[in-house]
Protein backbone atom coordinates (compact mmCIF):
# COMPACT_ATOMS: atom_id res chain seq x y z
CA UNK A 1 -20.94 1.21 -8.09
CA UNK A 2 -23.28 -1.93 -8.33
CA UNK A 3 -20.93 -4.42 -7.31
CA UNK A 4 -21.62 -7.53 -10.13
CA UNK A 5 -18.84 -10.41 -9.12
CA UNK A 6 -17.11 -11.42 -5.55
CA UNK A 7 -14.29 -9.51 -6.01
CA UNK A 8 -15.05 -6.35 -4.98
CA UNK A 9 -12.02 -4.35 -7.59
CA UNK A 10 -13.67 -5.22 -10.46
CA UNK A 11 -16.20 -2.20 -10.27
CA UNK A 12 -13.29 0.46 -9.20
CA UNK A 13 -10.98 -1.20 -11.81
CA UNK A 14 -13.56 -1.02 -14.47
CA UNK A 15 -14.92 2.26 -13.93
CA UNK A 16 -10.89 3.40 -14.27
CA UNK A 17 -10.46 1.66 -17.11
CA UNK A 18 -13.98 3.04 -19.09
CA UNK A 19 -12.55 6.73 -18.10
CA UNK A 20 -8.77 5.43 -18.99
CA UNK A 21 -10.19 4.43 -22.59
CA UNK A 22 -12.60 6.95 -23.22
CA UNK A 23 -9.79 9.72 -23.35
CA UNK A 24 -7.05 7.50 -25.09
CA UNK A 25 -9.71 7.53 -27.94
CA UNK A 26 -10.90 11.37 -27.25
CA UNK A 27 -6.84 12.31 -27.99
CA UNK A 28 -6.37 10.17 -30.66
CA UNK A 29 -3.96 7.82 -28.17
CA UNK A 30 -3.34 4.18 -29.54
CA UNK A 31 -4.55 1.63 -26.80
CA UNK A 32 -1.47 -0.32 -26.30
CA UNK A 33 -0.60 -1.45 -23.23
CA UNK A 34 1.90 1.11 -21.92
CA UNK A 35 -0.34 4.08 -22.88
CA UNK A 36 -3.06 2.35 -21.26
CA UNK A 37 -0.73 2.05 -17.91
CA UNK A 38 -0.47 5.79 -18.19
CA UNK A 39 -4.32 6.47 -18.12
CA UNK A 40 -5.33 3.91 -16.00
CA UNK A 41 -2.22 5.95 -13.32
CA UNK A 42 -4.01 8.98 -14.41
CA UNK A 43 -7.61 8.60 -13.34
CA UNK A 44 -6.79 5.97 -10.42
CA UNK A 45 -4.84 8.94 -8.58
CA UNK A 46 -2.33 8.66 -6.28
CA UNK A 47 1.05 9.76 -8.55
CA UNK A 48 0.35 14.02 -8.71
CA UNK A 49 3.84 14.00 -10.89
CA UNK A 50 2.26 12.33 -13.48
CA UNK A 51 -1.25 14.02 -13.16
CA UNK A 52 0.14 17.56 -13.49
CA UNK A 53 2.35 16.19 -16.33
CA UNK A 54 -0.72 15.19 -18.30
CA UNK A 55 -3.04 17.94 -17.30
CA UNK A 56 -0.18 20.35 -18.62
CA UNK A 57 -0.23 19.11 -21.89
CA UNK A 58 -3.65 19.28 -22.09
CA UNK A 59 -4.14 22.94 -21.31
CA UNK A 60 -1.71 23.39 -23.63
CA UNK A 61 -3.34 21.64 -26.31
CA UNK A 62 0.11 19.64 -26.64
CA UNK A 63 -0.44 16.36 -28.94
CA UNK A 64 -0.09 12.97 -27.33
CA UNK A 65 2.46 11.53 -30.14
CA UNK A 66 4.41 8.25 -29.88
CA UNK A 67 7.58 10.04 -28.45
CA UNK A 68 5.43 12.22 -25.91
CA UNK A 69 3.32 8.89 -24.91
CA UNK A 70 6.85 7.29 -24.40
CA UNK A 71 8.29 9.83 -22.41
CA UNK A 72 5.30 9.59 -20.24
CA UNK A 73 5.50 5.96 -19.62
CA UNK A 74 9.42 6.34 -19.06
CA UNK A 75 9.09 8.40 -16.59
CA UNK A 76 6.31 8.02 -14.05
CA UNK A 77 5.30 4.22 -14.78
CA UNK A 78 8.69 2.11 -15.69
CA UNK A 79 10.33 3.74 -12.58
CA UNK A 80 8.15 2.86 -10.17
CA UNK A 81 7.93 -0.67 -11.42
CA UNK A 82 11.25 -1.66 -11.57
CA UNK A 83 14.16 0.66 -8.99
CA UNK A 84 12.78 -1.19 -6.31
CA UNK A 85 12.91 -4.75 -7.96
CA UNK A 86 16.09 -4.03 -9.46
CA UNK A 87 18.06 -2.28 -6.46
CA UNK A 88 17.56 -5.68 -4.22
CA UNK A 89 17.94 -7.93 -6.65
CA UNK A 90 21.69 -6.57 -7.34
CA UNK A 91 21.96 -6.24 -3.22
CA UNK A 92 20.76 -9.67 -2.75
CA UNK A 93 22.83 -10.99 -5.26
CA UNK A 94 25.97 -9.61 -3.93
CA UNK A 95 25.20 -10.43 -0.60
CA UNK A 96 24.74 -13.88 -1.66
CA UNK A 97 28.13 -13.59 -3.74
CA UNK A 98 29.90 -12.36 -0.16
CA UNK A 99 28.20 -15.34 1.67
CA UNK A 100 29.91 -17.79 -0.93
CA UNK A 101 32.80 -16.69 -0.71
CA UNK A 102 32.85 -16.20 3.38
CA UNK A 103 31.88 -20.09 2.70
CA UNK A 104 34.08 -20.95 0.83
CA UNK A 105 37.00 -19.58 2.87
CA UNK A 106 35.91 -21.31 6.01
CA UNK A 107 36.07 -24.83 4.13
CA UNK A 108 39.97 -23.93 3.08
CA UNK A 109 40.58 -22.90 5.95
CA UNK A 110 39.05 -25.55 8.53
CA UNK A 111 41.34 -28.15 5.90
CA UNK A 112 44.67 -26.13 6.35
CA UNK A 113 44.05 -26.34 10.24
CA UNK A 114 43.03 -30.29 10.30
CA UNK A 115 46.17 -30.91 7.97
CA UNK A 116 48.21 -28.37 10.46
CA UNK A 117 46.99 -30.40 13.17
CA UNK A 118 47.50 -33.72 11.54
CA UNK A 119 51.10 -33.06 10.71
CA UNK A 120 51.68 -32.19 14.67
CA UNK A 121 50.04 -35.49 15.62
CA UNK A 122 52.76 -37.14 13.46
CA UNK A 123 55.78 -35.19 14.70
CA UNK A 124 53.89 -36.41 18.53
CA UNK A 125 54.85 -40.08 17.26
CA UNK A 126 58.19 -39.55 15.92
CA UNK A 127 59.21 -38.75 19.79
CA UNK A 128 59.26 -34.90 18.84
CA UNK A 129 60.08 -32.30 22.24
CA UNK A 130 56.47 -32.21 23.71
CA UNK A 131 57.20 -28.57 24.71
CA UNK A 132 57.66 -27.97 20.78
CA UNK A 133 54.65 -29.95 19.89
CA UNK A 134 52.58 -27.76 22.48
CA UNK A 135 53.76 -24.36 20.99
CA UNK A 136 53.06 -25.83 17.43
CA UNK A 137 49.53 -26.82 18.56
CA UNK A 138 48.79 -23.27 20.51
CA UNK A 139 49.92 -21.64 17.41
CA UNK A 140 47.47 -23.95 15.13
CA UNK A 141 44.77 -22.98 17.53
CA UNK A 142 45.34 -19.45 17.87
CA UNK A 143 45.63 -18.96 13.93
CA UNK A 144 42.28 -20.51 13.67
CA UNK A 145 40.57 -18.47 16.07
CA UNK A 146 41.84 -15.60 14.41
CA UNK A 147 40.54 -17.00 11.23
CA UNK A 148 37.09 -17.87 13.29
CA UNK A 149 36.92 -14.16 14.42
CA UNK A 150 37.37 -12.70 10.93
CA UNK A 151 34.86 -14.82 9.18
CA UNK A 152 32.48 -14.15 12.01
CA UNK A 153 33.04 -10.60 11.78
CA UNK A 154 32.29 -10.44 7.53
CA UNK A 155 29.32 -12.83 8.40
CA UNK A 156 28.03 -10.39 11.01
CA UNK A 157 28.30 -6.96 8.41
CA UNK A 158 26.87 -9.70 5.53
CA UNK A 159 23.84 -9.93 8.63
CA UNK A 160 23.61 -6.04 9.04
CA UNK A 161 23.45 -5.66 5.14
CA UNK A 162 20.47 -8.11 4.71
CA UNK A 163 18.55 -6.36 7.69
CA UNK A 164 18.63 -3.51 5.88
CA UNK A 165 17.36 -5.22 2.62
CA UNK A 166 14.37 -6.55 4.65
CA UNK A 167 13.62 -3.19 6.22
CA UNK A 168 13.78 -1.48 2.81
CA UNK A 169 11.63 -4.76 1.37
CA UNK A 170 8.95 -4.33 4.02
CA UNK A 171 8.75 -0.40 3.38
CA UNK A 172 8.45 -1.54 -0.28
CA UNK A 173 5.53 -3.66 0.77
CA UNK A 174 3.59 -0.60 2.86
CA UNK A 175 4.02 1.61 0.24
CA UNK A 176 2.33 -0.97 -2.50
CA UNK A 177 -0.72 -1.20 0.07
CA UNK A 178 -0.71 2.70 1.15
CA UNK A 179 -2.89 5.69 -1.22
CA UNK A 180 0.20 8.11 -2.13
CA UNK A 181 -2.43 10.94 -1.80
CA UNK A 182 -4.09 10.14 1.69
CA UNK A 183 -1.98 8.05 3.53
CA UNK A 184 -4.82 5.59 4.24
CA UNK A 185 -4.95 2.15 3.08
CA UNK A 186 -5.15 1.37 -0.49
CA UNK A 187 -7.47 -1.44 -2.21
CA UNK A 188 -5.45 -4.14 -1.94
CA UNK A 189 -4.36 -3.76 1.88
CA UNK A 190 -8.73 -3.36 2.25
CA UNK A 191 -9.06 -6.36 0.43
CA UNK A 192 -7.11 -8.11 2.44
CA UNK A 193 -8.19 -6.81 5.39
CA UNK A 194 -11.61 -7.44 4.38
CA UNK A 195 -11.15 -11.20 4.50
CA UNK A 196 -9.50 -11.89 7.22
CA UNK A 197 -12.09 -9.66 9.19
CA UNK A 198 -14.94 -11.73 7.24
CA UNK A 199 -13.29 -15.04 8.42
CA UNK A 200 -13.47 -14.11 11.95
CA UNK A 201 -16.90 -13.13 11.34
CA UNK A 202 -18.40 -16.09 10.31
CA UNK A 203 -17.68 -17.47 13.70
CA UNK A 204 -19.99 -14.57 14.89
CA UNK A 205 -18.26 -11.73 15.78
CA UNK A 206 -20.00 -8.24 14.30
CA UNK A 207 -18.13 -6.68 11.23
CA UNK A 208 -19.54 -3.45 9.97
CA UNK A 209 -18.47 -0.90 6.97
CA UNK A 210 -19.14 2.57 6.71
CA UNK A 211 -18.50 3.81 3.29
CA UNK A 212 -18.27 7.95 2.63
CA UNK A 213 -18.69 10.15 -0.31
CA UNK A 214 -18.04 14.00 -0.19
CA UNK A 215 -20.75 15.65 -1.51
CA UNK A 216 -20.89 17.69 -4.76
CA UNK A 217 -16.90 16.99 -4.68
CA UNK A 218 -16.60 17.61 -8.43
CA UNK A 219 -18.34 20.77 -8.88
CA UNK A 220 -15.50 21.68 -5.44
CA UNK A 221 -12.91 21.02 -7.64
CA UNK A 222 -13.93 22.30 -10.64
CA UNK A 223 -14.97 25.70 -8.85
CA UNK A 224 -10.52 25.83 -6.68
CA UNK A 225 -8.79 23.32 -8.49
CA UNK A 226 -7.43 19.62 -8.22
CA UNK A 227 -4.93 20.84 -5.49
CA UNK A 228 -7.41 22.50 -2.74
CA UNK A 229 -9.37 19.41 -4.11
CA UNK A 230 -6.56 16.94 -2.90
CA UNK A 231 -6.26 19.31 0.20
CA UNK A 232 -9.95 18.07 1.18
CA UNK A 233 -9.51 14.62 0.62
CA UNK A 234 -6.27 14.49 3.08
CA UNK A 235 -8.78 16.16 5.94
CA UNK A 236 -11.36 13.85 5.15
CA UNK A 237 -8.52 10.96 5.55
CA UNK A 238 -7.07 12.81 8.30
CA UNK A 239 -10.84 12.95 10.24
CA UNK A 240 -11.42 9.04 9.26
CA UNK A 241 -8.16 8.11 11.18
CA UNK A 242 -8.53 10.24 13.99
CA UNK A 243 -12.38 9.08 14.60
CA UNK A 244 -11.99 4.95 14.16
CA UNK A 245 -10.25 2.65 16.49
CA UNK A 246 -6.49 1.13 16.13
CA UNK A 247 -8.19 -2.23 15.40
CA UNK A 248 -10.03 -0.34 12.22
CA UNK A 249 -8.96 0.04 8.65
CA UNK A 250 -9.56 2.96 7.12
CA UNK A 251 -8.80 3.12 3.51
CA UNK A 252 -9.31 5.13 0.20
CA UNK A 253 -11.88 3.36 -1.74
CA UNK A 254 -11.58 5.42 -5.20
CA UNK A 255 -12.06 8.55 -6.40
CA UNK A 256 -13.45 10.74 -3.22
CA UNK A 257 -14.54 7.73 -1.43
CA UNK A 258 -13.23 6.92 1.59
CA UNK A 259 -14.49 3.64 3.69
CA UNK A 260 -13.78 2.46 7.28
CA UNK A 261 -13.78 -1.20 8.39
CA UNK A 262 -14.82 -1.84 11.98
CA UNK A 263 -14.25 -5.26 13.10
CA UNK A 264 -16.15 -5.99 16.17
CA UNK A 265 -18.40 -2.92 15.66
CA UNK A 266 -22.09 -3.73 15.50
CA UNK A 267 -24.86 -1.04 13.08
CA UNK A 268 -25.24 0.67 16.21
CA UNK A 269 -21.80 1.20 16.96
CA UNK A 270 -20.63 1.66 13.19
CA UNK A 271 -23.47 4.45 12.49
CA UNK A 272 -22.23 6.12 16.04
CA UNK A 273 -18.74 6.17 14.47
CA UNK A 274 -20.06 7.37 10.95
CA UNK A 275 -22.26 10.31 12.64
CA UNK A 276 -18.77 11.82 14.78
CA UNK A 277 -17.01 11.68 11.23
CA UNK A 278 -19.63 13.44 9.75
CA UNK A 279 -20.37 16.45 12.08
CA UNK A 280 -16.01 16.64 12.21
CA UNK A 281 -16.32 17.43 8.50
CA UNK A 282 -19.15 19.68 8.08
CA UNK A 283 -17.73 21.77 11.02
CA UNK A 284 -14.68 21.62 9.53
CA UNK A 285 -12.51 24.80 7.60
CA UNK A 286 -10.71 24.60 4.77
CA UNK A 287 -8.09 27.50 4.12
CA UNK A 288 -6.62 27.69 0.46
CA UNK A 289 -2.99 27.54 1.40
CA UNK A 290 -1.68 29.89 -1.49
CA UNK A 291 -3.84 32.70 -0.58
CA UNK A 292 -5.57 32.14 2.80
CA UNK A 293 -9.46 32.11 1.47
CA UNK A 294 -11.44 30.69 3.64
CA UNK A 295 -13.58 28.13 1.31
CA UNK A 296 -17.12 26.84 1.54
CA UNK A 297 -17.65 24.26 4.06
CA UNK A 298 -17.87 20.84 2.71
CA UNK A 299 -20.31 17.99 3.75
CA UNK A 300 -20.13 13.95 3.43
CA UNK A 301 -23.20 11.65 2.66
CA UNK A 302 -22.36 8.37 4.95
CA UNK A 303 -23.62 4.61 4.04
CA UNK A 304 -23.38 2.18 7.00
CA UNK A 305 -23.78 -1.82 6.60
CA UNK A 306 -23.47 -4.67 8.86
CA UNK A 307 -21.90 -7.96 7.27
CA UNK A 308 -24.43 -10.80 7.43
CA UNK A 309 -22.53 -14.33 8.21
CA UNK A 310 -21.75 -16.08 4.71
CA UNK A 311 -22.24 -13.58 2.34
CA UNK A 312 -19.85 -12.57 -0.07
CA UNK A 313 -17.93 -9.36 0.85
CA UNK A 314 -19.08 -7.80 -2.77
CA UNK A 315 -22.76 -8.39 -1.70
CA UNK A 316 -21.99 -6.85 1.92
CA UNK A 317 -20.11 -3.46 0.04
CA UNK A 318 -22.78 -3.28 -2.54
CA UNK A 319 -25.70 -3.13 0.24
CA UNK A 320 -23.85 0.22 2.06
CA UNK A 321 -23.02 1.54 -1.28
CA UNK A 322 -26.66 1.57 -1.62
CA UNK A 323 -27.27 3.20 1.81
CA UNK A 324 -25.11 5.93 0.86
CA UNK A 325 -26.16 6.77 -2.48
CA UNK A 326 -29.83 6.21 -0.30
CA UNK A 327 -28.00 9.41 2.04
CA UNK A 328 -27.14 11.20 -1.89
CA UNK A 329 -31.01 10.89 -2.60
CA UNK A 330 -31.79 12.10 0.26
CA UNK A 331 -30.02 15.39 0.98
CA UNK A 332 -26.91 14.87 1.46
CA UNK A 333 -24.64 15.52 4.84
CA UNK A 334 -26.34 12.79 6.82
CA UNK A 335 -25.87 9.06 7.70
CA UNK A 336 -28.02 6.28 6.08
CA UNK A 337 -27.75 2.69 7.39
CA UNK A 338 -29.03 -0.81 5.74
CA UNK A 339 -32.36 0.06 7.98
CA UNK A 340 -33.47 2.46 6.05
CA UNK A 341 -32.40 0.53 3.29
CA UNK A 342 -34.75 -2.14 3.93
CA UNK A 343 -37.51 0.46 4.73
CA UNK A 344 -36.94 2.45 1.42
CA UNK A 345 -36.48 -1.12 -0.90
CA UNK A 346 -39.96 -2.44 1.45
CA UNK A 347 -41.89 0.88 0.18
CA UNK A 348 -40.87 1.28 -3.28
């Protein structure tokens, strides 16, 4: 994943996209752009629904017509577009219809009391009982509180219903920067992690990455499956989280690669981190949950970088991506840092 802009999607988003197009044309899909929303779903991961769907036509050698590309767009894209958009926009809008009309009330009503008032003031001049004009004007008073208290009531339920709006909004918002599979940050929360960590950086403070692959992962889920395949990738996510500090990021970088960002971390400290998550893994057993096999131990290969002030973040990911496909080369199951890097680029 040679990294060949500054933003550092375009590889993962173009490698998706390659696979995406390559088996529209190896069904005989057309490439518009709601099929293409399906494939793209389909090899990016993260929506099982929709993955199972697929693979189930597949095995059973079901056709991808117009109707059945449709259905598939219908149904696991369009929803998960639009219900969330949709739902506050109607809440929001009658929210905003209540507030109006709360509004509007306490306008009529504040110019019914002032008249009320008004008209007292007048009887005050015509040499009117005072007592009376007292009672009137307590009664005036009272009615408006009243009035006060209701509209200050609706206000406060109008306040409860928009708290809930921004709770579900802000949910809304995790979920579009969590990996539905793993739980761990997605690319764009890492992106924008990345550069905030990058800007504090540049002033000096250490950033480092550690960037993991699992090893031989596709011949693993060939051999049990894409489920006891997703199994492994929630330990390995479950591991990263447990082994990196609260001020880390770990996240799901694509496919079975997971990365960790480690503000304030140093290549030391980063390749310390990297080496616990690796031994946690390889000593690590996986139990297929529908029958209770024990299954070959698994192993990670582990590239560690340091960022280097002013560089561009694409330049700093593309320099551990090469220490861990320098780890691939080189065994597997171990930790490779930039070091060796150097060493290996110096010799060759």
């Amino acid at each position: 994943m040679d990294a060949c802009c500054d933003d550092p999607d375009y590889d993962y988003a173009a490698s998706i996209a390659g696979r995406a197009m390559r088996s529209m044309a190896e069904q005989g899909i057309p490439p518009t752009p709601t099929n293409f929303a399906i494939w793209f779903q389909y090899f990016a991961g993260g929506q099982d629904d929709l993955r199972n769907a697929i693979d189930l036509l597949i095995d059973h050698n079901r056709p991808f017509d117009s109707k059945t590309n449709q259905n598939l767009f219908e149904t696991y894209i369009a929803p998960k577009v639009s219900a969330v958009v949709t739902s506050t926009s109607e809440r929001l809008h009658g929210l905003m219809g209540a507030a109006k009309e709360f509004l509007t009330t306490a306008i009529a009503d504040n110019h019914s009391q002032m008249q009320a008032i008004s008209e007292v003031a007048d009887q005050g001049k015509s040499g009117v009982d005072p007592k009376a004009l007292v009672a009137q004007l307590m009664n005036e008073l009272a009615r408006a509180a009243t009035r006060a208290t209701r509209l200050e009531a609706g206000f406060a339920e109008k306040a409860r219903e928009l708290d809930v709006i921004r709770d579900s909004l802000s949910k809304s918002e995790e979920r579009a920067r969590t990996d539905t599979l793993t739980g761990l940050a997605n690319r764009r929360a890492l992106d924008e992690f990345l550069r905030k960590a990058q800007a504090t950086a540049d002033w000096g403070e250490p950033l480092s990455v550690l960037l993991i692959d699992i090893d031989h992962f596709k011949t693993f889920n060939d051999s049990f499956g894409h489920g006891v395949g997703d199994q492994v990738l929630r330990l390995m996510a479950r591991v990263l989280r447990e082994k990196v500090g609260a001020q880390d990021l770990p996240a799901r970088y694509g496919g079975e690669e997971l990365i960790a960002v480690l503000p304030g971390a140093d290549l030391a400290a980063c390749t310390e981190t990297a080496e616990r998550i690796r031994r946690a893994i390889a000593e690590s057993k996986i139990t297929r949950r529908s029958t209770g096999e024990v299954l070959p131990n698994i192993t990670i290969s582990i590239g560690v970088a340091q960022y280097r002030s002013g560089e561009a973040i694409a330049d700093f990911i593309e320099r551990c991506d090469r220490a861990l496909y320098l780890a691939k080369g080189g065994g597997r199951n171990r930790v490779v840092t930039e070091i060796e890097l150097d060493r290996a680029d110096a010799a060759s």
